[in-house]
N, C-alpha and C. Protein backbone atom coordinates (compact mmCIF):
# COMPACT_ATOMS: atom_id res chain seq x y z
N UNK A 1 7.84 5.98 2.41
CA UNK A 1 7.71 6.62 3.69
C UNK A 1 9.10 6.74 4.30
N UNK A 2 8.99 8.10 5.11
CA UNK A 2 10.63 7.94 5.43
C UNK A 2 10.62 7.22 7.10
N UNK A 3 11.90 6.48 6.98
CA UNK A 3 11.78 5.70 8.17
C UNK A 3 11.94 6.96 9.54
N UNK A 4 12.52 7.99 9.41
CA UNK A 4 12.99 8.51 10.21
C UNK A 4 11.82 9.48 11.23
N UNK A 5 10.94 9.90 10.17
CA UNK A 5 9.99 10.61 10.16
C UNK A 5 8.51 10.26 9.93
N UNK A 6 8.34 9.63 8.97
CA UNK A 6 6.96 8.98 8.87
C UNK A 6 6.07 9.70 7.58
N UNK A 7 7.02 10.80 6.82
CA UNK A 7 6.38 11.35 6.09
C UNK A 7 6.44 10.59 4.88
N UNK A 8 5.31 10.66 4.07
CA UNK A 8 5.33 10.05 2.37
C UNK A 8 5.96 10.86 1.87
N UNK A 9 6.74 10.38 0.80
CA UNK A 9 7.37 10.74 -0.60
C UNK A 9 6.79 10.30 -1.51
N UNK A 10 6.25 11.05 -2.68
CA UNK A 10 5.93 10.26 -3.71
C UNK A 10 6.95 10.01 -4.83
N UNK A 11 7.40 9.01 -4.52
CA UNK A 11 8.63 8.79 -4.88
C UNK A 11 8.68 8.61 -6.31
N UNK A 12 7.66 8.25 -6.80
CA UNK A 12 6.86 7.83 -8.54
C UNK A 12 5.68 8.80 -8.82
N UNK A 13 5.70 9.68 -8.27
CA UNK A 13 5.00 11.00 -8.48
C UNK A 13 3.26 10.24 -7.60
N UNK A 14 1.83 11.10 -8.08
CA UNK A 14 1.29 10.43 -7.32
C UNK A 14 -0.08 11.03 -8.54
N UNK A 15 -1.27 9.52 -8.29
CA UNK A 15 -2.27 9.61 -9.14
C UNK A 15 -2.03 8.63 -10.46
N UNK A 16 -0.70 8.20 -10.58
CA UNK A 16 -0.49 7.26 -12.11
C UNK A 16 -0.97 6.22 -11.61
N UNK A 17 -1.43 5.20 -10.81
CA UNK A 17 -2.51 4.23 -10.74
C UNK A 17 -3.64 4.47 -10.88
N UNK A 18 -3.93 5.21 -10.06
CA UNK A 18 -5.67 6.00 -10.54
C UNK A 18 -6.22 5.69 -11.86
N UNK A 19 -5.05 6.40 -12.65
CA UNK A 19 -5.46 7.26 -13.89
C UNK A 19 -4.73 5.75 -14.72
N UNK A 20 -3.75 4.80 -14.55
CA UNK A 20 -4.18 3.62 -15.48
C UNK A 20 -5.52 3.08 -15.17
N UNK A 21 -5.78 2.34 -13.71
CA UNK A 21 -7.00 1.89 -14.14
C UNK A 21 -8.39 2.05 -14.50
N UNK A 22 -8.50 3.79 -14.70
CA UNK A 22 -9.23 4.42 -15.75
C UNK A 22 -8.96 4.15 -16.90
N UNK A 23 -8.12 4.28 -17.53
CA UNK A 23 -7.87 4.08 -18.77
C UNK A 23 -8.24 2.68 -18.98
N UNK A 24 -7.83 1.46 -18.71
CA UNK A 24 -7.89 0.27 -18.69
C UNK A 24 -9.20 -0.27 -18.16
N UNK A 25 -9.93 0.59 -17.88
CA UNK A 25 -11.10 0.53 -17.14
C UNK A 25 -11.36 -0.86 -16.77
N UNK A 26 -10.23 -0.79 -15.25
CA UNK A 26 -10.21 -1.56 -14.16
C UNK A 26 -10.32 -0.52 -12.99
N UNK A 27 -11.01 -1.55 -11.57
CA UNK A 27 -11.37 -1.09 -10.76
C UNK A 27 -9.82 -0.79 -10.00
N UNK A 28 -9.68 0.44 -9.10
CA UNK A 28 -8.65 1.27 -8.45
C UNK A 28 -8.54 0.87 -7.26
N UNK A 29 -7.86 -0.25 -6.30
CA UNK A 29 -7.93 -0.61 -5.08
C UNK A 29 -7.64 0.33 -4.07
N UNK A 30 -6.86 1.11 -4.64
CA UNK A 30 -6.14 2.06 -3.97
C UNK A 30 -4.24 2.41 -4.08
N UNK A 31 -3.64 3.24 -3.67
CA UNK A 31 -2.46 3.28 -3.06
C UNK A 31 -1.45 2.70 -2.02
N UNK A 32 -0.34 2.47 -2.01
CA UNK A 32 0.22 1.77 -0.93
C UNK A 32 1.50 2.64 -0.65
N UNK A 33 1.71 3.61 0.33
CA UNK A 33 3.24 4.08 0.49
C UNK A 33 4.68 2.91 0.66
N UNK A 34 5.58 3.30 -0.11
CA UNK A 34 6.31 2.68 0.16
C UNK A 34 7.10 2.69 0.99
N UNK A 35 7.33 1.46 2.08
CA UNK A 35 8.34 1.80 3.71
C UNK A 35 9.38 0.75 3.34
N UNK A 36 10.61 1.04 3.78
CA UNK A 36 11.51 0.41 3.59
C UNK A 36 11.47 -0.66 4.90
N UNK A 37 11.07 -0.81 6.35
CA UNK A 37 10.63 -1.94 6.77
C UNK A 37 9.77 -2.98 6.33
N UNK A 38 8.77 -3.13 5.19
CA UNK A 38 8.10 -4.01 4.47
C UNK A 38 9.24 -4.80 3.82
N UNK A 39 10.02 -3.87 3.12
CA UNK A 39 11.43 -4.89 2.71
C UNK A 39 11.85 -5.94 3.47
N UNK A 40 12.40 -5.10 4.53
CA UNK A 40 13.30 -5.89 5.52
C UNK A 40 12.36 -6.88 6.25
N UNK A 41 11.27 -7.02 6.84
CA UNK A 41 10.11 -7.81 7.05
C UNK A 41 10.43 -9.32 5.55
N UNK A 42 10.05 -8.68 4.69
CA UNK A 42 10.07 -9.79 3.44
C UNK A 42 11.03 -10.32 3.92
N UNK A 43 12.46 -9.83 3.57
CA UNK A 43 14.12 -10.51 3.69
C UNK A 43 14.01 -11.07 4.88
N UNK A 44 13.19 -10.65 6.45
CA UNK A 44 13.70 -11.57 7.28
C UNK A 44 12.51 -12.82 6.94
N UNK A 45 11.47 -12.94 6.39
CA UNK A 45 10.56 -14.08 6.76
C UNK A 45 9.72 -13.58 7.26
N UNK A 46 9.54 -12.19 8.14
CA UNK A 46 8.49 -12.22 8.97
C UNK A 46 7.71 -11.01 8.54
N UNK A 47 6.52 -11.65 9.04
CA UNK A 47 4.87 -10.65 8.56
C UNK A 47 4.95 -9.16 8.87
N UNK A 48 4.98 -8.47 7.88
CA UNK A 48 5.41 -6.69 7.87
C UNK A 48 4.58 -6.22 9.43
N UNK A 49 3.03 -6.62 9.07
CA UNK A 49 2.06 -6.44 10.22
C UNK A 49 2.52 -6.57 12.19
N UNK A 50 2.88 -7.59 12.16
CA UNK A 50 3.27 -7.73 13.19
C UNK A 50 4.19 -6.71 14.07
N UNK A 51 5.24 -6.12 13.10
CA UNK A 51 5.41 -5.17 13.90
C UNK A 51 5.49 -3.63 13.68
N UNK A 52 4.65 -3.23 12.16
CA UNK A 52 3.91 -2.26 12.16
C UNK A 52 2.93 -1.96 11.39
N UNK A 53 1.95 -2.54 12.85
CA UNK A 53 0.14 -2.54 12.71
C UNK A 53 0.18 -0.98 12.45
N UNK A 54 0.53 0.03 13.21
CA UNK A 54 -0.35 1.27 12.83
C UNK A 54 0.39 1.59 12.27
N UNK A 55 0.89 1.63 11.49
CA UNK A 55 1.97 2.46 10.52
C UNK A 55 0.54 2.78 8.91
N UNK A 56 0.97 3.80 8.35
CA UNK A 56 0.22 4.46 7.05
C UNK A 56 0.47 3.63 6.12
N UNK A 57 1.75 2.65 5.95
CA UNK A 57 1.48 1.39 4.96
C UNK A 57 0.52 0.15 5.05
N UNK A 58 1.04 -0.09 6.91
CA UNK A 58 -0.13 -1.20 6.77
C UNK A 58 -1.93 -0.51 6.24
N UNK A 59 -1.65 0.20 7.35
CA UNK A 59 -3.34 0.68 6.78
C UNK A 59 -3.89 1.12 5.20
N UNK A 60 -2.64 1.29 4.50
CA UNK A 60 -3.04 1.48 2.96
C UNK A 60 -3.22 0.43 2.84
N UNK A 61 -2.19 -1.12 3.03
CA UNK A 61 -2.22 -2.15 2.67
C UNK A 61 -3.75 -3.25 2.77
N UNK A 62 -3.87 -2.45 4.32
CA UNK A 62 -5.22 -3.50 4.48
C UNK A 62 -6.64 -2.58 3.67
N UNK A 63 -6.53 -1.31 3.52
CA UNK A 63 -7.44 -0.69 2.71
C UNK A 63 -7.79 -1.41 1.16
N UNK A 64 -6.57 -1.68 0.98
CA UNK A 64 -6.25 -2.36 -0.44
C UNK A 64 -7.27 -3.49 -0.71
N UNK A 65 -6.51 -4.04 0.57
CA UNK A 65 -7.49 -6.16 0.61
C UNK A 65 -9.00 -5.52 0.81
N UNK A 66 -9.09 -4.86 1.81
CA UNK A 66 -10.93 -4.62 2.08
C UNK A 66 -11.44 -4.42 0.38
N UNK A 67 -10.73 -3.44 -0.20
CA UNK A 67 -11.65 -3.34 -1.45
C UNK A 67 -11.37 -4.08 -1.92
N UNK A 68 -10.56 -5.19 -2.12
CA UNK A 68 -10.70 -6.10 -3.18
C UNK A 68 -11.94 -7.16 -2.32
N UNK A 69 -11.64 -7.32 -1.34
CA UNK A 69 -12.95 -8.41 -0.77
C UNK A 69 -14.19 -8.02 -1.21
N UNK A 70 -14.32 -6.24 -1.30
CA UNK A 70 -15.67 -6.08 -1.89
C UNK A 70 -15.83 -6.08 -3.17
N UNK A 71 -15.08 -6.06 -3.84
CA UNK A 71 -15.21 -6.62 -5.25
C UNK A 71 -15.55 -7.40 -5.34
N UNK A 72 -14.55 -8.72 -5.16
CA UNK A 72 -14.85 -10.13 -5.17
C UNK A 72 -15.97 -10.63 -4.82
N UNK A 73 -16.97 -10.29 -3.44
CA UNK A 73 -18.02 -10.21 -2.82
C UNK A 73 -19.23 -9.61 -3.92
N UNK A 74 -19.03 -8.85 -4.41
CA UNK A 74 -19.83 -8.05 -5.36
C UNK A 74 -20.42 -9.04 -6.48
């Protein structure tokens, strides 16, 4: 994601997770854009979330965990 703007890049093109865990026939949690504040969050210690809840990563991110809870749950 660009910091400046907010738009995705698919920076690794887009659909090659999908289409491994078809092949591998594993379940597909989803996508996660990549933001260069998740970095800097890691490097300082502190929780990406905290200071960007609405951002299109967190919400991929927490899309991610929901489906795995329903897996796991399953």
């Amino acid at each position: 994601m660009l910091p400046h703007c907010g738009d995705i890049i698919d920076l690794f093109g887009r659909g090659g997770g999908k289409k491994a865990a078809e092949d591998l026939d594993v379940p597909y949690l989803g996508a996660i854009p990549l933001d260069p504040a998740m970095a800097k969050a890691g490097d300082e210690g502190r929780p990406y979330v905290i200071r960007h809840a609405d951002t299109p990563t967190w919400k991929a991110v927490y899309e991610v965990m929901e489906n795995l809870v329903k897996l796991v749950e399953s």
